[in-house]
Protein backbone atom coordinates (compact mmCIF):
# COMPACT_ATOMS: atom_id res chain seq x y z
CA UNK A 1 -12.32 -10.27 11.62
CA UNK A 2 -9.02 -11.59 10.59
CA UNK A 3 -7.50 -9.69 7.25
CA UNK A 4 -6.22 -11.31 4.22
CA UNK A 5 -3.15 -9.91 3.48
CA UNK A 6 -2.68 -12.28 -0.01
CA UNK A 7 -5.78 -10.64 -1.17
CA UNK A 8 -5.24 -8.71 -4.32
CA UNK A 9 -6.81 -5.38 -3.29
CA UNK A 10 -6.96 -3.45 -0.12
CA UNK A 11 -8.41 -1.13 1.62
CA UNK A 12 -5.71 1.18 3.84
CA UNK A 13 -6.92 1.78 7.79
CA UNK A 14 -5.06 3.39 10.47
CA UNK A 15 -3.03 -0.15 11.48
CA UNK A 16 0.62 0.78 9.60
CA UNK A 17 1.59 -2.68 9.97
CA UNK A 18 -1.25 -3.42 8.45
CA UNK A 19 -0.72 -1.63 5.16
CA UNK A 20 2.84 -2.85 5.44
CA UNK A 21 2.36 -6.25 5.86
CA UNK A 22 0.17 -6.33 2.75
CA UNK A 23 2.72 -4.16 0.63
CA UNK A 24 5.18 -6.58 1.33
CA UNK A 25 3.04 -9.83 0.21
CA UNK A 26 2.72 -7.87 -3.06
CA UNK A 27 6.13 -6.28 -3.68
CA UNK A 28 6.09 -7.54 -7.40
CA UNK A 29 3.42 -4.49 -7.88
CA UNK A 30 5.72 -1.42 -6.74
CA UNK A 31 9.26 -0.60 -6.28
CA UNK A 32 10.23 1.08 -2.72
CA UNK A 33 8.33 2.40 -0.07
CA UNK A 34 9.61 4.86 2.67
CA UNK A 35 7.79 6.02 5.93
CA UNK A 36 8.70 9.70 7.26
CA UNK A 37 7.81 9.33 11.08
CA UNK A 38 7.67 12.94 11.42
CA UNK A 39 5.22 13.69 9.10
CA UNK A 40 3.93 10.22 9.65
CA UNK A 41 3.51 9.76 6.11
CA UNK A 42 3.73 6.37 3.94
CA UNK A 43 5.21 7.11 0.54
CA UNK A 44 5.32 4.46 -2.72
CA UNK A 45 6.87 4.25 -5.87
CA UNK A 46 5.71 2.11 -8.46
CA UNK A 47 5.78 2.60 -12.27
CA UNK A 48 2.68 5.27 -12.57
CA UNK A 49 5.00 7.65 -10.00
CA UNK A 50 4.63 8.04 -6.16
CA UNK A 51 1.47 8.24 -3.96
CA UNK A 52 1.44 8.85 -0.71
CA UNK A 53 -1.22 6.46 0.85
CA UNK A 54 -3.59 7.13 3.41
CA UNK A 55 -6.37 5.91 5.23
CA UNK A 56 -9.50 4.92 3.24
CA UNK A 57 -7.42 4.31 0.24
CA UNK A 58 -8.05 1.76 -2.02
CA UNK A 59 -4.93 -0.26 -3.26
CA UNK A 60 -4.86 -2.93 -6.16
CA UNK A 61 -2.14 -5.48 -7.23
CA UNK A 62 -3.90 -7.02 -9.31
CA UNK A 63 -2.10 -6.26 -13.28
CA UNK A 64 1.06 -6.91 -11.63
CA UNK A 65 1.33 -2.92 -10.84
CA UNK A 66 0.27 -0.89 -7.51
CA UNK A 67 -3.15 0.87 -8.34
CA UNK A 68 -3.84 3.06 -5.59
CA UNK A 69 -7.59 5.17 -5.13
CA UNK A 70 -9.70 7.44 -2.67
């Protein structure tokens, strides 16, 4: 099953380029992301702070901010 990555919500699994590739076709909704390799941890800032996202997460774009939820 193919994933949309336009979609306006979406659910995080353990494909990294996955998550990425989505971030990026929705970069209005947060400001920077970073990836620590050693901790192999994906961190993003947006304007409600920093989360660090992880699988199973829920993530939202659509009010034009990154809504992220377990």
């Amino acid at each position: 099953m193919s994933k949309n990555f336009k979609a306006e919500t979406y659910i995080v699994d353990n494909h990294l380029s996955d998550t990425l590739t989505w971030l990026c076709q929705h970069q209005d909704c947060f400001d920077s992301f970073e990836y620590d390799a050693f901790k192999q941890q994906l961190k993003v800032h947006h304007a409600n702070g920093t989360d660090i996202i992880r699988v199973g997460m829920f993530l939202n774009a659509q009010y034009g901010i990154l809504i992220t939820s377990l």
